[in-house]
Protein backbone atom coordinates (compact mmCIF):
# COMPACT_ATOMS: atom_id res chain seq x y z
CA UNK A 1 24.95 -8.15 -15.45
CA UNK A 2 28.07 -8.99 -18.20
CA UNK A 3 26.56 -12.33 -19.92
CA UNK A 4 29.33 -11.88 -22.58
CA UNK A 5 32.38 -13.29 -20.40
CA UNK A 6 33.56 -16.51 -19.45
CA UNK A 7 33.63 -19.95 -21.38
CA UNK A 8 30.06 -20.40 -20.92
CA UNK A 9 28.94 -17.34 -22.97
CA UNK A 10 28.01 -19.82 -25.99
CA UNK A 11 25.79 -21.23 -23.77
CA UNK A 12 24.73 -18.53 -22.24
CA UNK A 13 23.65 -16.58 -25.85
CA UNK A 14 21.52 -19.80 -26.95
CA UNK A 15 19.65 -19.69 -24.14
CA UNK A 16 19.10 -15.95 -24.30
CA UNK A 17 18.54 -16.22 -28.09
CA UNK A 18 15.54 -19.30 -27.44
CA UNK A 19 14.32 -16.60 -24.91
CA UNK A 20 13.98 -13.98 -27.56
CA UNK A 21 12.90 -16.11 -30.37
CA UNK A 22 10.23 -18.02 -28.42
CA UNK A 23 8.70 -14.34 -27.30
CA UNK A 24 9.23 -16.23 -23.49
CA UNK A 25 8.90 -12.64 -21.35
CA UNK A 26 5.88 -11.33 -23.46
CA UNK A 27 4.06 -14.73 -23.28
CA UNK A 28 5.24 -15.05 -19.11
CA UNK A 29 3.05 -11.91 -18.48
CA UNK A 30 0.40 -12.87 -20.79
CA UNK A 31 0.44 -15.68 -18.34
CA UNK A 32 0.46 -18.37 -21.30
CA UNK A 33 0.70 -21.35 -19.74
CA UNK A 34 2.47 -23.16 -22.65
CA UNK A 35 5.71 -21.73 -21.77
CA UNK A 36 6.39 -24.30 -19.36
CA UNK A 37 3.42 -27.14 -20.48
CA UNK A 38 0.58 -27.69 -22.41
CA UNK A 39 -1.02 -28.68 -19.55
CA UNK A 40 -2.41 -25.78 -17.28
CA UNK A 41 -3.05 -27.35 -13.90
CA UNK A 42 -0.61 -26.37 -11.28
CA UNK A 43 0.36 -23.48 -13.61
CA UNK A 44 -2.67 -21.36 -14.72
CA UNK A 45 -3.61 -20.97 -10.71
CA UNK A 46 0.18 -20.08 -9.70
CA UNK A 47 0.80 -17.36 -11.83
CA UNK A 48 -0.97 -14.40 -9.31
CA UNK A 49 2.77 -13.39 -8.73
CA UNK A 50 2.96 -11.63 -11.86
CA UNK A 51 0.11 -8.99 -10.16
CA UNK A 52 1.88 -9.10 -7.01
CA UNK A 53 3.08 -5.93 -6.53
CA UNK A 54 -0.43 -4.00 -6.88
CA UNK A 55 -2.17 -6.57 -5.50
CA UNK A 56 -0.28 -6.75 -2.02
CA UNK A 57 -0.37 -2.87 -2.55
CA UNK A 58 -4.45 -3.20 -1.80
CA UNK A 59 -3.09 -4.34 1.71
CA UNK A 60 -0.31 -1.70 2.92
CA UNK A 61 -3.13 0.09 5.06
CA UNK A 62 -4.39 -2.65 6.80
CA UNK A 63 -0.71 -4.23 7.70
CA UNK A 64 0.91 -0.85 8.64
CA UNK A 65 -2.02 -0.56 11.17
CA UNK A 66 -1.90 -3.76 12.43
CA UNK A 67 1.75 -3.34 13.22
CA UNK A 68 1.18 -0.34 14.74
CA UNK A 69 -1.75 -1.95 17.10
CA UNK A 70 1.19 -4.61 17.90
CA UNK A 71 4.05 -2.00 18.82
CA UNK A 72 1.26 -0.26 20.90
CA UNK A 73 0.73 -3.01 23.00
CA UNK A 74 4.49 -3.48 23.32
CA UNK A 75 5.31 -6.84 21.47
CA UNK A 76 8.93 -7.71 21.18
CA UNK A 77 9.21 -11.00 19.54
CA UNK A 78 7.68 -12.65 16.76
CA UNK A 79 7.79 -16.06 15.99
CA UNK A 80 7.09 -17.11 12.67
CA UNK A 81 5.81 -20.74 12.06
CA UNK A 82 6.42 -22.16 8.49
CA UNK A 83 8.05 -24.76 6.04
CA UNK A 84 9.51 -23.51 3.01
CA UNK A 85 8.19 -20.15 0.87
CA UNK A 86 6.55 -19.22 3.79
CA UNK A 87 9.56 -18.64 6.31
CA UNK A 88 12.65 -18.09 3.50
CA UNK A 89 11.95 -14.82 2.88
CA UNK A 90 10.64 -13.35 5.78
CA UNK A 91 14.17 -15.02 7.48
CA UNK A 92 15.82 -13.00 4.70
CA UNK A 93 14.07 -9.74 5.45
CA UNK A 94 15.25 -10.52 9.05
CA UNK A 95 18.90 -10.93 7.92
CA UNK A 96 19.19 -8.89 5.18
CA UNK A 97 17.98 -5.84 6.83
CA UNK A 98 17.87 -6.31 10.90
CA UNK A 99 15.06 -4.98 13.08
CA UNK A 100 14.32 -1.25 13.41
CA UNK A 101 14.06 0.21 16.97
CA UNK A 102 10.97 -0.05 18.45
CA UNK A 103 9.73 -2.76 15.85
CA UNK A 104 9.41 -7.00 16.45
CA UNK A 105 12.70 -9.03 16.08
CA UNK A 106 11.38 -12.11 14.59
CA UNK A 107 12.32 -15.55 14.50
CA UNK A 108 11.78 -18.02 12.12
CA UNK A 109 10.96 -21.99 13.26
CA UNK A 110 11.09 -23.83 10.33
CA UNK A 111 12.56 -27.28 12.10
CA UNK A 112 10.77 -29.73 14.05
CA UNK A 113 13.94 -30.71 15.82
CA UNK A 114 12.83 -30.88 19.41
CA UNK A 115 15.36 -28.89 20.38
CA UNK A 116 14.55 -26.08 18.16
CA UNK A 117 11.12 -25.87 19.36
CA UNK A 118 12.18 -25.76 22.53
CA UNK A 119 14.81 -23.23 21.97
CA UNK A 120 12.35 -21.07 20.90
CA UNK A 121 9.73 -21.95 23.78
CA UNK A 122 12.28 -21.18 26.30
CA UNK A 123 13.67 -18.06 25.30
CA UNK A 124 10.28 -16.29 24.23
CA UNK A 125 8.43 -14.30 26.87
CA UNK A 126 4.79 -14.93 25.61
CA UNK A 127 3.43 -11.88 27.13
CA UNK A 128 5.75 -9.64 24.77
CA UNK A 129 5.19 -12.06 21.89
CA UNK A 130 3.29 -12.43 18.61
CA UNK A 131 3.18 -16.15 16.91
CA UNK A 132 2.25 -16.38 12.82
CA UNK A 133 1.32 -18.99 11.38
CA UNK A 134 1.96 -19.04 8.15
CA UNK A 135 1.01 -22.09 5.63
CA UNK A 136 -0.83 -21.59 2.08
CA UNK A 137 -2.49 -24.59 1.92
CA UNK A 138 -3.94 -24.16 5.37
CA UNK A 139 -2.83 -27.49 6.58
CA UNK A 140 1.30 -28.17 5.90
CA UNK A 141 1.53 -30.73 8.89
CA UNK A 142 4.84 -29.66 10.53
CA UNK A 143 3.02 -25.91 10.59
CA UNK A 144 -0.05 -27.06 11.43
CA UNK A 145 2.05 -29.13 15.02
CA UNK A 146 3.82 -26.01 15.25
CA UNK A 147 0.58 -24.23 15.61
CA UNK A 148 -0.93 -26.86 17.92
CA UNK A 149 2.04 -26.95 20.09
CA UNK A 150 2.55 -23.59 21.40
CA UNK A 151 -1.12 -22.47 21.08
CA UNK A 152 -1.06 -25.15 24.06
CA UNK A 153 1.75 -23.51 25.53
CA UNK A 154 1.12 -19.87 25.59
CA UNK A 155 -2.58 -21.36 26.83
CA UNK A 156 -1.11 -22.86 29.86
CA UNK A 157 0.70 -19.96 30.79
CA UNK A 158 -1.58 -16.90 29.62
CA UNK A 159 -5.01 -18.81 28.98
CA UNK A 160 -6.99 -18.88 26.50
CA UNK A 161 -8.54 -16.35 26.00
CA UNK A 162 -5.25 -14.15 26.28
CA UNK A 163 -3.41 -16.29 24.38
CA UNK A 164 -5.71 -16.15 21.05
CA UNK A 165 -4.47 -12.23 21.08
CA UNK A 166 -0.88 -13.60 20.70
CA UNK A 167 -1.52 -15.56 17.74
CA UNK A 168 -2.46 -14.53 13.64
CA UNK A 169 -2.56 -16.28 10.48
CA UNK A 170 -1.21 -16.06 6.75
CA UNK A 171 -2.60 -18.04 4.60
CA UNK A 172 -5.04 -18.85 1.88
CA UNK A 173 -8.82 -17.97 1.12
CA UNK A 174 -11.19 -20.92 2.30
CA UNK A 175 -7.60 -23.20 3.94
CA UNK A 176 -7.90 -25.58 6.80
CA UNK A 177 -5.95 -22.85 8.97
CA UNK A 178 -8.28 -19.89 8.35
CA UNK A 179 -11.24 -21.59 9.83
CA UNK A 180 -8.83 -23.17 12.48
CA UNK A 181 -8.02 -19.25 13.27
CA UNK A 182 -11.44 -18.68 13.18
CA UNK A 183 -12.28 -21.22 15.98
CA UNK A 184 -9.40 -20.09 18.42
CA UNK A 185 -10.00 -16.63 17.61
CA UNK A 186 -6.71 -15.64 16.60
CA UNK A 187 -6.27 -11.67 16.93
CA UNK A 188 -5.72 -11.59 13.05
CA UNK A 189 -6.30 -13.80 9.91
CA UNK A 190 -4.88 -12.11 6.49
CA UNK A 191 -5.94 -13.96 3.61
CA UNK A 192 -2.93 -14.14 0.71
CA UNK A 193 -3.97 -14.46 -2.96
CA UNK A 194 -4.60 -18.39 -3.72
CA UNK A 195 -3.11 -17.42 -7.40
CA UNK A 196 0.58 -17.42 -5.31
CA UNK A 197 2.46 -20.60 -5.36
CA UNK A 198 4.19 -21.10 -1.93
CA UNK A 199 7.66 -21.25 -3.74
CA UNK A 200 6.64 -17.17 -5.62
CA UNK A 201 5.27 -15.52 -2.75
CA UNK A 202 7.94 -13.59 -1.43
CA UNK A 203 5.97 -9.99 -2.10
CA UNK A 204 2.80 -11.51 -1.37
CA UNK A 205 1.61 -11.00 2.42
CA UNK A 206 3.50 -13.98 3.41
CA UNK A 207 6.96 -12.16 3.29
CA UNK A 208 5.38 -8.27 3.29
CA UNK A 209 3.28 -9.10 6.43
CA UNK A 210 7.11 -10.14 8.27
CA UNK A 211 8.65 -7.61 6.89
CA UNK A 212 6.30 -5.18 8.24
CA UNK A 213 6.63 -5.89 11.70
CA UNK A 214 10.59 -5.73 11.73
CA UNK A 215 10.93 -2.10 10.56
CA UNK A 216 11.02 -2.31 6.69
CA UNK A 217 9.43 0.49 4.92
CA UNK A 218 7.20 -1.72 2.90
CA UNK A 219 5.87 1.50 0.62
CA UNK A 220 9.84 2.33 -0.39
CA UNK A 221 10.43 -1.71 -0.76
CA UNK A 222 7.53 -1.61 -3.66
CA UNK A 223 8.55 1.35 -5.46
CA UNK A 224 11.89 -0.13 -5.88
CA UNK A 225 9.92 -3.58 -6.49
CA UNK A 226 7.78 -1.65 -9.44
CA UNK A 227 11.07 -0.52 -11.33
CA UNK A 228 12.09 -4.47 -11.54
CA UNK A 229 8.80 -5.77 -12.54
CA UNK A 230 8.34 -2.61 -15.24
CA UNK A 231 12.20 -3.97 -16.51
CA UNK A 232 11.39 -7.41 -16.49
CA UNK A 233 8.10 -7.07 -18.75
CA UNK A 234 9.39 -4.33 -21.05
CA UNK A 235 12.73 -4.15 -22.13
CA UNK A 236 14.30 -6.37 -24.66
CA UNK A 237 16.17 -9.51 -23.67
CA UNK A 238 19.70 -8.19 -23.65
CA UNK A 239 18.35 -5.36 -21.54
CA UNK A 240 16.32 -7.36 -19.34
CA UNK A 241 17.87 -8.71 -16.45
CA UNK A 242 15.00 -10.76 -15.32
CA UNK A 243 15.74 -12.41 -18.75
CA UNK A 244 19.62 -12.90 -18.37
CA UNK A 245 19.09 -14.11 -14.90
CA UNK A 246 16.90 -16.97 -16.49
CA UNK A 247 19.03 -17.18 -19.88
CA UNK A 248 21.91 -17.78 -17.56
CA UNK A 249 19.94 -20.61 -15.29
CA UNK A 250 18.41 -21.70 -17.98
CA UNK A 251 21.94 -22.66 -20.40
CA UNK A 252 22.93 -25.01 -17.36
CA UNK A 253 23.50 -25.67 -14.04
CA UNK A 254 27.66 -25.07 -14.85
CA UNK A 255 27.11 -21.26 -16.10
CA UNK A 256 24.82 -20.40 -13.43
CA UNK A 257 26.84 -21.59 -10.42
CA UNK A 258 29.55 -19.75 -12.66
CA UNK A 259 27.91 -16.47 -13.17
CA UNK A 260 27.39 -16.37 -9.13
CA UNK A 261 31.21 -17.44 -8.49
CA UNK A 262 32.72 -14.56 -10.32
CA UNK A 263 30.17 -11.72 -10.17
């Protein structure tokens, strides 16, 4: 990453210079709050994305067999139901890197434009399908309808008790949707660590769970995952690109669009 080019390399080197003066990247993984506020709520609770790479680690075994159990039972289609962190990256995973034979294409509704839910309701088979749910707080309201309206749907046309085996849930410890899960009986409840803000949770089991059940290779993702994260909390700034990725956000709006221009 050249941070040395360009007109707004003045910028650019304050910004990376505050970094490196302020000890920012050693004080980030000491999870010191005061880098962003004095104030710790809404930060001291959001920072379990720093530990996310061992702690999603804990749950490889469990998803890999649950995928397996779905591909089993020949699934085809999964439809993912979520508003912001929780459907960006998994709709990433699904465009970055496709759908590996014999896995789940998935599909990501993250509008509640009539007309996409209906796309979706018409062109799903829900005998070959999985639905996820997938809200952190347990209770995002367009999720939460999305959940309510094609439970009812896949009811009508499997019943109930079927249809429960078509539907699991991502979300938090103790949420609104967990014991809402628990009730219908979904086939499968995984529980993400609460410490993950819904914007940071891309390796959690909110994006890991997703890419899973498209074909990723979850174990080779993380081992390329734990060479980043080692970078990002030991090297020096200059050699750090988590570091000049943020020194270059961080010296404005004008270098950053810049940087992403030109690279």
């Amino acid at each position: 990453m050249n941070v040395s080019s360009g007109k707004f390399q003045t910028a650019v080197e304050k910004s990376l210079n505050h970094i490196s003066r302020e000890r920012i990247i050693p004080r980030i993984w000491q999870k010191d709050h005061t880098v962003w506020r004095n104030d710790p709520t809404e930060i001291s609770n959001r920072l379990g994305w720093l530990n996310c790479v061992e702690v999603t680690k804990k749950s490889f075994d469990e998803i890999n067999s649950f995928v397996e159990e779905i591909k089993k039972e020949g699934f085809a289609d999964a439809l993912l139901m979520g508003m912001g962190g929780s459907s960006l990256t998994p709709e990433v995973f699904r465009f970055t890197f496709g759908v590996k034979k014999g896995f789940l294409d998935l599909h990501v509704l993250d509008s509640t434009h009539p007309e996409a839910i209906l796309e979706y309701e018409n062109k799903l088979n829900p005998e070959k399908s999985l639905y996820i749910v997938s809200t952190k707080s347990g209770g995002t309201v367009e999720t939460m309808s999305f959940m309510k309206y094609f439970f009812t749907s896949v009811s009508k046309k499997l019943g109930n008790e079927k249809a429960s085996k078509h539907f699991i849930a991502i979300t938090d410890p103790g949420s609104g949707l967990e014991e809402t899960a628990k009730q219908l009986n979904f086939r499968k409840i995984f529980l993400n660590d609460p410490d993950i803000g819904g914007r940071f949770s891309a390796l959690s089991l909110f994006g890991i769970v997703p890419a899973a059940l498209i074909g990723i290779d979850i174990e080779k993702l993380f081992d390329e995952t734990s060479k980043m994260f080692n970078e990002c909390e030991h090297k020096e700034v200059l050699d750090n690109s988590g570091a000049k990725l943020g020194g270059i956000i961080g010296s404005s709006g004008q270098a950053y669009f810049y940087y992403f221009s030109t690279a």
